[in-house]
Structure formats: structure tokens, C-alpha cells
PDB file of N, CA and C in Angstrom:
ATOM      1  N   UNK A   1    -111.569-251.459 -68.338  1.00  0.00           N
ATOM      2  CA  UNK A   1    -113.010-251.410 -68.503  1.00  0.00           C
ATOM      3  C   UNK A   1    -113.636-251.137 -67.139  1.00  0.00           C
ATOM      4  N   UNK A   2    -114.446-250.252 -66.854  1.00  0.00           N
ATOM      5  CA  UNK A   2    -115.116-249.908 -65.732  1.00  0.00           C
ATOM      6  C   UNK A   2    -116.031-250.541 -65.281  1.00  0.00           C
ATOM      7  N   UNK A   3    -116.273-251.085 -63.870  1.00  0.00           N
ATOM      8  CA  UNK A   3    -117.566-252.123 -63.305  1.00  0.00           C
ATOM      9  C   UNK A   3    -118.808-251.889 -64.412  1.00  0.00           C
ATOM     10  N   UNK A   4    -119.070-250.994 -64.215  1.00  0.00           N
ATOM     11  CA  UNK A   4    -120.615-250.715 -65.380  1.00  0.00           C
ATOM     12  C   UNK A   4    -120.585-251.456 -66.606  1.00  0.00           C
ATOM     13  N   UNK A   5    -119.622-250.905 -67.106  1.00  0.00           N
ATOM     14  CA  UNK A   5    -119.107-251.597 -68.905  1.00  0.00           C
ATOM     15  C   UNK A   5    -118.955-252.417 -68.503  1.00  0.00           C
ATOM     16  N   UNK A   6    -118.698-253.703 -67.781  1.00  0.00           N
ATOM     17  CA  UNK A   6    -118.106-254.625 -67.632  1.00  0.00           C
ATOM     18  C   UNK A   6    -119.701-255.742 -66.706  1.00  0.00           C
ATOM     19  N   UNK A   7    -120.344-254.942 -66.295  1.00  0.00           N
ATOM     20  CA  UNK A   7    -121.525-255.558 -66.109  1.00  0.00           C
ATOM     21  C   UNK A   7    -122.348-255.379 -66.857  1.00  0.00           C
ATOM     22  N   UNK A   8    -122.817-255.004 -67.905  1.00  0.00           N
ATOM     23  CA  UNK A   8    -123.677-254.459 -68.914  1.00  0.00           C
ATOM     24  C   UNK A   8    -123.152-255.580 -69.917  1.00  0.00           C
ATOM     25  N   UNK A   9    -121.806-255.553 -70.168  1.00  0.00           N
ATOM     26  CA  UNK A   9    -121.261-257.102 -70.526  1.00  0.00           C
ATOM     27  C   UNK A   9    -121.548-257.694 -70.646  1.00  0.00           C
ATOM     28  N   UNK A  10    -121.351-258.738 -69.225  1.00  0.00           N
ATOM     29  CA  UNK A  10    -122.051-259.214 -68.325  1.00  0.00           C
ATOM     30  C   UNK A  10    -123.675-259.898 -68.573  1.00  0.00           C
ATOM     31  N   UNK A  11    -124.494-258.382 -68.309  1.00  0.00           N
ATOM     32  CA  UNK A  11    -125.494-258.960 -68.807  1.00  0.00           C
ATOM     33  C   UNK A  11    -126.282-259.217 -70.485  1.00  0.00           C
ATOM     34  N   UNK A  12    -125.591-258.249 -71.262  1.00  0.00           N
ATOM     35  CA  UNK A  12    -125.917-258.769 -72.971  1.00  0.00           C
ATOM     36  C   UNK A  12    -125.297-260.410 -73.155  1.00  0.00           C
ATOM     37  N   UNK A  13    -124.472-260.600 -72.348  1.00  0.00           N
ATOM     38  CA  UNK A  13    -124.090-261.900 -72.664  1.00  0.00           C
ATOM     39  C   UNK A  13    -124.817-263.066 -72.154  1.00  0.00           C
ATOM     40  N   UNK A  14    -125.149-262.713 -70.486  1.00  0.00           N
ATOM     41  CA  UNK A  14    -126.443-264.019 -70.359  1.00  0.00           C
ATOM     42  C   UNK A  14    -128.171-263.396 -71.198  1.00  0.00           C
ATOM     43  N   UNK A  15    -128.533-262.313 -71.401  1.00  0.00           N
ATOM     44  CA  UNK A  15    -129.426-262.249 -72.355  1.00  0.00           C
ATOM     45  C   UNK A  15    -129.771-262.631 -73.642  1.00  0.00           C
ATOM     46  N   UNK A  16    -128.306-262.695 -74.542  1.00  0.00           N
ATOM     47  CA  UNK A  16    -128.083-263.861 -75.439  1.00  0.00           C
ATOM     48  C   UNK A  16    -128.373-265.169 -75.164  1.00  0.00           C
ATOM     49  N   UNK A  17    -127.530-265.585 -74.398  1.00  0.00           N
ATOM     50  CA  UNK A  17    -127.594-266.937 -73.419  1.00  0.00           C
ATOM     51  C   UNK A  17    -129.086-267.424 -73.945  1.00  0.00           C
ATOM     52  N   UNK A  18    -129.839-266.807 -72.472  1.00  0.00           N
ATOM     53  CA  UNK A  18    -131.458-266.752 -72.796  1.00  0.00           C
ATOM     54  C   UNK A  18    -132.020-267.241 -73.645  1.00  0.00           C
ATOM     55  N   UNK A  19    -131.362-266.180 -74.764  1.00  0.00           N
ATOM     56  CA  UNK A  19    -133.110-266.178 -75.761  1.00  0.00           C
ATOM     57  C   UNK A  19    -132.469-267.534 -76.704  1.00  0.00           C
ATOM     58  N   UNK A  20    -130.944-267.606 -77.120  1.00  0.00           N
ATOM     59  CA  UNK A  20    -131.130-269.231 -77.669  1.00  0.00           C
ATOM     60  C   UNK A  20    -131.192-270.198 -77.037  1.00  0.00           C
ATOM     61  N   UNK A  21    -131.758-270.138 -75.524  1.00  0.00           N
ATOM     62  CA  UNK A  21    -132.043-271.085 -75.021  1.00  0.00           C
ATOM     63  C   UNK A  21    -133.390-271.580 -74.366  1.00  0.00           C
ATOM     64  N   UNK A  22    -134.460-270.312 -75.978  1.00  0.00           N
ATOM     65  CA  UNK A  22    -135.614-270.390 -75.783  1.00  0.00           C
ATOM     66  C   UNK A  22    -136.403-269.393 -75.170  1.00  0.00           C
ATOM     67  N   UNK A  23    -135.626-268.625 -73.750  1.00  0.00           N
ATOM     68  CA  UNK A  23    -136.363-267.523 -73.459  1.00  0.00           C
ATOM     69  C   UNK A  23    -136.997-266.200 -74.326  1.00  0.00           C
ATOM     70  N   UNK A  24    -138.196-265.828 -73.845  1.00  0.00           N
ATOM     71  CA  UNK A  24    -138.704-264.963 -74.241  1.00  0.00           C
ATOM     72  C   UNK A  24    -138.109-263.047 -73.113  1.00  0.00           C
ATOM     73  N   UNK A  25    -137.549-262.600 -73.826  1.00  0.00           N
ATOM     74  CA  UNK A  25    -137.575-261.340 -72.892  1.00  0.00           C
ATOM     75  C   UNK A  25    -138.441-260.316 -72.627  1.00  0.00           C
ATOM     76  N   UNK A  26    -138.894-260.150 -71.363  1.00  0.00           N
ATOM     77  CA  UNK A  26    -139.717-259.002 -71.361  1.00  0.00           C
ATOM     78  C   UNK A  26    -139.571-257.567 -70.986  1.00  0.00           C
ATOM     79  N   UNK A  27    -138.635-258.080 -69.903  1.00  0.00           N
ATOM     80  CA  UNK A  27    -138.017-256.408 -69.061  1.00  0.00           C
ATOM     81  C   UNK A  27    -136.081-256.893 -68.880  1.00  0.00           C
ATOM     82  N   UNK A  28    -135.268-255.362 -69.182  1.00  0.00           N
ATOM     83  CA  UNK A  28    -134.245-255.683 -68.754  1.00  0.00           C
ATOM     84  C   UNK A  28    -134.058-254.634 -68.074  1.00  0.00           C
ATOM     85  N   UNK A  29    -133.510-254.619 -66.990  1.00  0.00           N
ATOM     86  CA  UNK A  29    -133.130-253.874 -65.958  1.00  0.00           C
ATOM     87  C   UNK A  29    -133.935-253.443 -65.184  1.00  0.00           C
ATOM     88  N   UNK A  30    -134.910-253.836 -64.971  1.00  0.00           N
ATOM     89  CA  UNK A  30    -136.758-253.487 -64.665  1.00  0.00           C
ATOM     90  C   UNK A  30    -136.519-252.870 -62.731  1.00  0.00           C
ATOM     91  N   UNK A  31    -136.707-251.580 -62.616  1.00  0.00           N
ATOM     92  CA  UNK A  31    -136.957-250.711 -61.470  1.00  0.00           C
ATOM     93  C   UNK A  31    -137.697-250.524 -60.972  1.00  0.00           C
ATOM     94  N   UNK A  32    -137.860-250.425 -59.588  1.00  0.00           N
ATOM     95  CA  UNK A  32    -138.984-250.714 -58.713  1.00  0.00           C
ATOM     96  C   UNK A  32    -138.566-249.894 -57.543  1.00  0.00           C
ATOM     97  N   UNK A  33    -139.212-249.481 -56.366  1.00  0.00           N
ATOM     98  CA  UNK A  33    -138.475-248.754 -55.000  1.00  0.00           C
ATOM     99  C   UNK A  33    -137.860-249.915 -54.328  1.00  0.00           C
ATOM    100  N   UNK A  34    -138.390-251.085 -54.254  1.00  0.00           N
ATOM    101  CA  UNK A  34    -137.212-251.950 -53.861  1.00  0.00           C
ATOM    102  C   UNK A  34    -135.851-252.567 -54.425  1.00  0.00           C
ATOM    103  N   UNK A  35    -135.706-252.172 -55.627  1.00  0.00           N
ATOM    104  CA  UNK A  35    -134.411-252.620 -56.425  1.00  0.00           C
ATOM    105  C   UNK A  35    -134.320-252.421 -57.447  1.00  0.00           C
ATOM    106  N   UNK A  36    -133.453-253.456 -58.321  1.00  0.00           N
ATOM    107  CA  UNK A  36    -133.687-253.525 -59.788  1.00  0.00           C
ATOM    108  C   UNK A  36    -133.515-255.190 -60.083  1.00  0.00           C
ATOM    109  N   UNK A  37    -134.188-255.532 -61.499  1.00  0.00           N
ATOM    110  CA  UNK A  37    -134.017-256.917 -61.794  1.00  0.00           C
ATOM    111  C   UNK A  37    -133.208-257.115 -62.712  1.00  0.00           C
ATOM    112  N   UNK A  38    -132.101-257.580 -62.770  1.00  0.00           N
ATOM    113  CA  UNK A  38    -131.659-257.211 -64.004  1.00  0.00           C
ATOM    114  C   UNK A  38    -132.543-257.861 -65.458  1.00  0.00           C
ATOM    115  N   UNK A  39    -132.479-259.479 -65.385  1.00  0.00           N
ATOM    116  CA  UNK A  39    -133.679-259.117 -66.504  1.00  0.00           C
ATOM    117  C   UNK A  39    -134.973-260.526 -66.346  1.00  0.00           C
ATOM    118  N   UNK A  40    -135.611-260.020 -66.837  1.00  0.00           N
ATOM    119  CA  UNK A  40    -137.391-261.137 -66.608  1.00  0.00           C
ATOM    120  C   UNK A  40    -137.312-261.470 -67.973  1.00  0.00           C
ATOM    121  N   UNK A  41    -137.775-263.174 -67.888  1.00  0.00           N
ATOM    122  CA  UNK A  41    -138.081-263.927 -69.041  1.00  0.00           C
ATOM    123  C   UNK A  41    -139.089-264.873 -68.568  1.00  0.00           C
ATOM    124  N   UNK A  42    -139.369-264.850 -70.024  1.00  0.00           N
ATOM    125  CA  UNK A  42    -140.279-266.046 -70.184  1.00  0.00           C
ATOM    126  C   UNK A  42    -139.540-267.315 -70.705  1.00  0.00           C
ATOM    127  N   UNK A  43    -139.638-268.536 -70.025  1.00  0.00           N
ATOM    128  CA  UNK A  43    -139.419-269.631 -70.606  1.00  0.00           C
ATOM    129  C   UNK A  43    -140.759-270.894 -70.653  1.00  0.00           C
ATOM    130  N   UNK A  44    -141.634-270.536 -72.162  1.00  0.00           N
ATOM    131  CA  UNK A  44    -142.644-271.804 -71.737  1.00  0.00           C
ATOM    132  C   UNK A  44    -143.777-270.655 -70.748  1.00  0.00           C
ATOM    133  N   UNK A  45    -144.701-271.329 -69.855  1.00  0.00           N
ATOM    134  CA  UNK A  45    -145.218-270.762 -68.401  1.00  0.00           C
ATOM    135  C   UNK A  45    -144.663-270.262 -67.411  1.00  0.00           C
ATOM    136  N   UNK A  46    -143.177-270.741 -67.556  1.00  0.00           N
ATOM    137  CA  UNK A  46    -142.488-269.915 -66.594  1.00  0.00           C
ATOM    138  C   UNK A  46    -141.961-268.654 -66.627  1.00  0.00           C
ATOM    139  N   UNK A  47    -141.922-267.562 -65.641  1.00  0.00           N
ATOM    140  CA  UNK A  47    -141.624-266.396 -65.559  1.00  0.00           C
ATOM    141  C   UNK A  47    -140.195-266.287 -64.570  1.00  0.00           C
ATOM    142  N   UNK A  48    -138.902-266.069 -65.151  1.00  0.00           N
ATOM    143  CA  UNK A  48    -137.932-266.346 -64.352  1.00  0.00           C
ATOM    144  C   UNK A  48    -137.459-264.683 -64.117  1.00  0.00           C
ATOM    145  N   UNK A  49    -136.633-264.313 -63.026  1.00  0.00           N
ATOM    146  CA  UNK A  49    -136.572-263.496 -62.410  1.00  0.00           C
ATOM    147  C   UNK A  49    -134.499-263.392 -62.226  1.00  0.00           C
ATOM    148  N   UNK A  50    -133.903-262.916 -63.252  1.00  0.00           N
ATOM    149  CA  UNK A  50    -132.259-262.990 -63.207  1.00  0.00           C
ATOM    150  C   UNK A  50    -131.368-262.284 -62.912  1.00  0.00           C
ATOM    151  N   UNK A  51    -130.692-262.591 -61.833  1.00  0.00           N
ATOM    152  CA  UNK A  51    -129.305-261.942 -61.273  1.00  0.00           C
ATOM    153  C   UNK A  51    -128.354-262.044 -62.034  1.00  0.00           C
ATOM    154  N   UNK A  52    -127.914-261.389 -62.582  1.00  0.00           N
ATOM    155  CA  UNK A  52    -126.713-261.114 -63.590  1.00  0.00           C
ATOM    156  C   UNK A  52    -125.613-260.755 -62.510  1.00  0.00           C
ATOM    157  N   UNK A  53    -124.777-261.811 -62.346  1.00  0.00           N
ATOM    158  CA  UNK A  53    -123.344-261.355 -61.782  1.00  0.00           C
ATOM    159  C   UNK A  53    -122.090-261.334 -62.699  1.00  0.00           C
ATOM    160  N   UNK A  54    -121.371-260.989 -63.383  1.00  0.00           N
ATOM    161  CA  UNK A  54    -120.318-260.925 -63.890  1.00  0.00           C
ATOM    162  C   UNK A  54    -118.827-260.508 -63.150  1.00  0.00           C
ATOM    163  N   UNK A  55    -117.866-261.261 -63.178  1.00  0.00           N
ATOM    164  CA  UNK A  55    -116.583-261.375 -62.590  1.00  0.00           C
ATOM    165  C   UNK A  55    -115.544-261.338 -63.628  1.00  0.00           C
ATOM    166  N   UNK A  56    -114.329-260.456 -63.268  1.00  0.00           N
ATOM    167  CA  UNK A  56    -113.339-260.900 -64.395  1.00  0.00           C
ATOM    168  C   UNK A  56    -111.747-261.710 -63.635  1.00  0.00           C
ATOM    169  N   UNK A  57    -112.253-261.990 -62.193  1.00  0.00           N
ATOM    170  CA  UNK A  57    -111.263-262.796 -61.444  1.00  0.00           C
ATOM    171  C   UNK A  57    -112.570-263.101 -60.443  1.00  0.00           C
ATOM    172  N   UNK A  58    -112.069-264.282 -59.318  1.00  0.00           N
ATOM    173  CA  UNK A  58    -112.606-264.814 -58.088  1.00  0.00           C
ATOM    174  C   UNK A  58    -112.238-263.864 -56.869  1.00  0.00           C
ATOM    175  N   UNK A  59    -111.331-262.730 -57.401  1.00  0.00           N
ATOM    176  CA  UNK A  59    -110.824-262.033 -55.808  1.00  0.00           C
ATOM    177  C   UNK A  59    -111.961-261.903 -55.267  1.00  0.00           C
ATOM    178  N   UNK A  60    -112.980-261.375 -55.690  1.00  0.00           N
ATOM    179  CA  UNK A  60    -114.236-260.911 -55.103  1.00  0.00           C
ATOM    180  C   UNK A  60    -114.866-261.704 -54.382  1.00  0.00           C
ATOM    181  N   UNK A  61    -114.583-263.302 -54.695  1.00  0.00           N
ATOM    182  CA  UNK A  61    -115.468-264.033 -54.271  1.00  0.00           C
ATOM    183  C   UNK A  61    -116.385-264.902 -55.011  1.00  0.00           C
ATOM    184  N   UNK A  62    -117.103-265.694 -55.175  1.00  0.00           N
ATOM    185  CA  UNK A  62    -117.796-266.578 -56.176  1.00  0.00           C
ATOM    186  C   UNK A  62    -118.852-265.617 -56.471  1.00  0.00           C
ATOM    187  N   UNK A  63    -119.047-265.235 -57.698  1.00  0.00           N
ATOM    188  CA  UNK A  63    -120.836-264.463 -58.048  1.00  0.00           C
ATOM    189  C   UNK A  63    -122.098-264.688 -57.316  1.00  0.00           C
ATOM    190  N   UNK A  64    -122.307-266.079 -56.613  1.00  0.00           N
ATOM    191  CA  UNK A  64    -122.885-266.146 -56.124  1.00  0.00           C
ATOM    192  C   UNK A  64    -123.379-266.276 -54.717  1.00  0.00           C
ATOM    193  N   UNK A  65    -122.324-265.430 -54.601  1.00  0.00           N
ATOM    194  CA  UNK A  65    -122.401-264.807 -52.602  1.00  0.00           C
ATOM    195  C   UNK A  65    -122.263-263.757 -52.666  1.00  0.00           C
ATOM    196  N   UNK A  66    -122.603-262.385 -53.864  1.00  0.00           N
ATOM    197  CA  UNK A  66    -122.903-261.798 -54.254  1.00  0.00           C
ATOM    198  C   UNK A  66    -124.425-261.612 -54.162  1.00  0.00           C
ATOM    199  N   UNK A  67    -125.073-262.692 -54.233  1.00  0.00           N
ATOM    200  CA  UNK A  67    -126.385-262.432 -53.947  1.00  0.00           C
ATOM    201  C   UNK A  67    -127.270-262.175 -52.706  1.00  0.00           C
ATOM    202  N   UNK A  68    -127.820-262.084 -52.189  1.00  0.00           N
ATOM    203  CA  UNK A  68    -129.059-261.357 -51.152  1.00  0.00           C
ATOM    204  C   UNK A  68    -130.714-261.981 -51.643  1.00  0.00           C
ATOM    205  N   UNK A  69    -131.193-261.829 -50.357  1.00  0.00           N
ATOM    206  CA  UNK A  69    -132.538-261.560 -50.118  1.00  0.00           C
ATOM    207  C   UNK A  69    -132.824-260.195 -50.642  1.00  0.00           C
TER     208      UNK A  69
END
């Protein structure tokens, strides 16, 4: 399975996640000149903002040193 297929994965699977866990979705993959998001929800008043990392081993490193400013 190729990184793409395999992050697209990835993210239908925490977007599921999400919405039975109440979120509302508004944008997925939402583009901008500074990046992309992978996806914006609503939970309640809150507006959350989600990094979708998906791994199929740790070689890489934990998903979440994967992340950035």
C-alpha cells in the first residue's frame, strides 16, 4: 500500500473516530498557502484543528514528532 493510500486510511479512520465521538465535520483536507489541515471539527463550541498521522511500524518514529509548528 503506498504512503497516500495508507494515509487517506489513516485519516477516514480518525474521521470516523470523530463523528461517533460527537464531532461535527466541516472541512477535510482544507488548503491554504500555508499548508493543509487535514481535518476541522466541531465538537459542542469548540472548533478543533487535526493532524492525522498514521504509522504502520514505529521505525519512523512516534506520530507525534512528526509534528511541527
Amino acid at each position: 500500500m503506498s504512503n497516500k493510500t495508507f494515509g487517506n486510511f489513516g485519516e477516514s479512520l480518525a474521521r470516523e473516530y470523530l463523528q461517533k465521538q460527537g464531532h461535527r465535520i466541516l472541512e477535510v483536507n482544507f488548503k491554504n498557502k500555508l499548508g493543509e489541515i487535514d481535518l476541522i471539527t466541531q465538537d459542542g463550541k469548540i472548533i478543533c484543528f487535526v493532524e492525522v498521522k498514521a504509522r504502520q511500524s514505529l521505525n519512523q518514529g512516534q506520530p507525534y514528532e512528526a509534528v511541527n509548528a
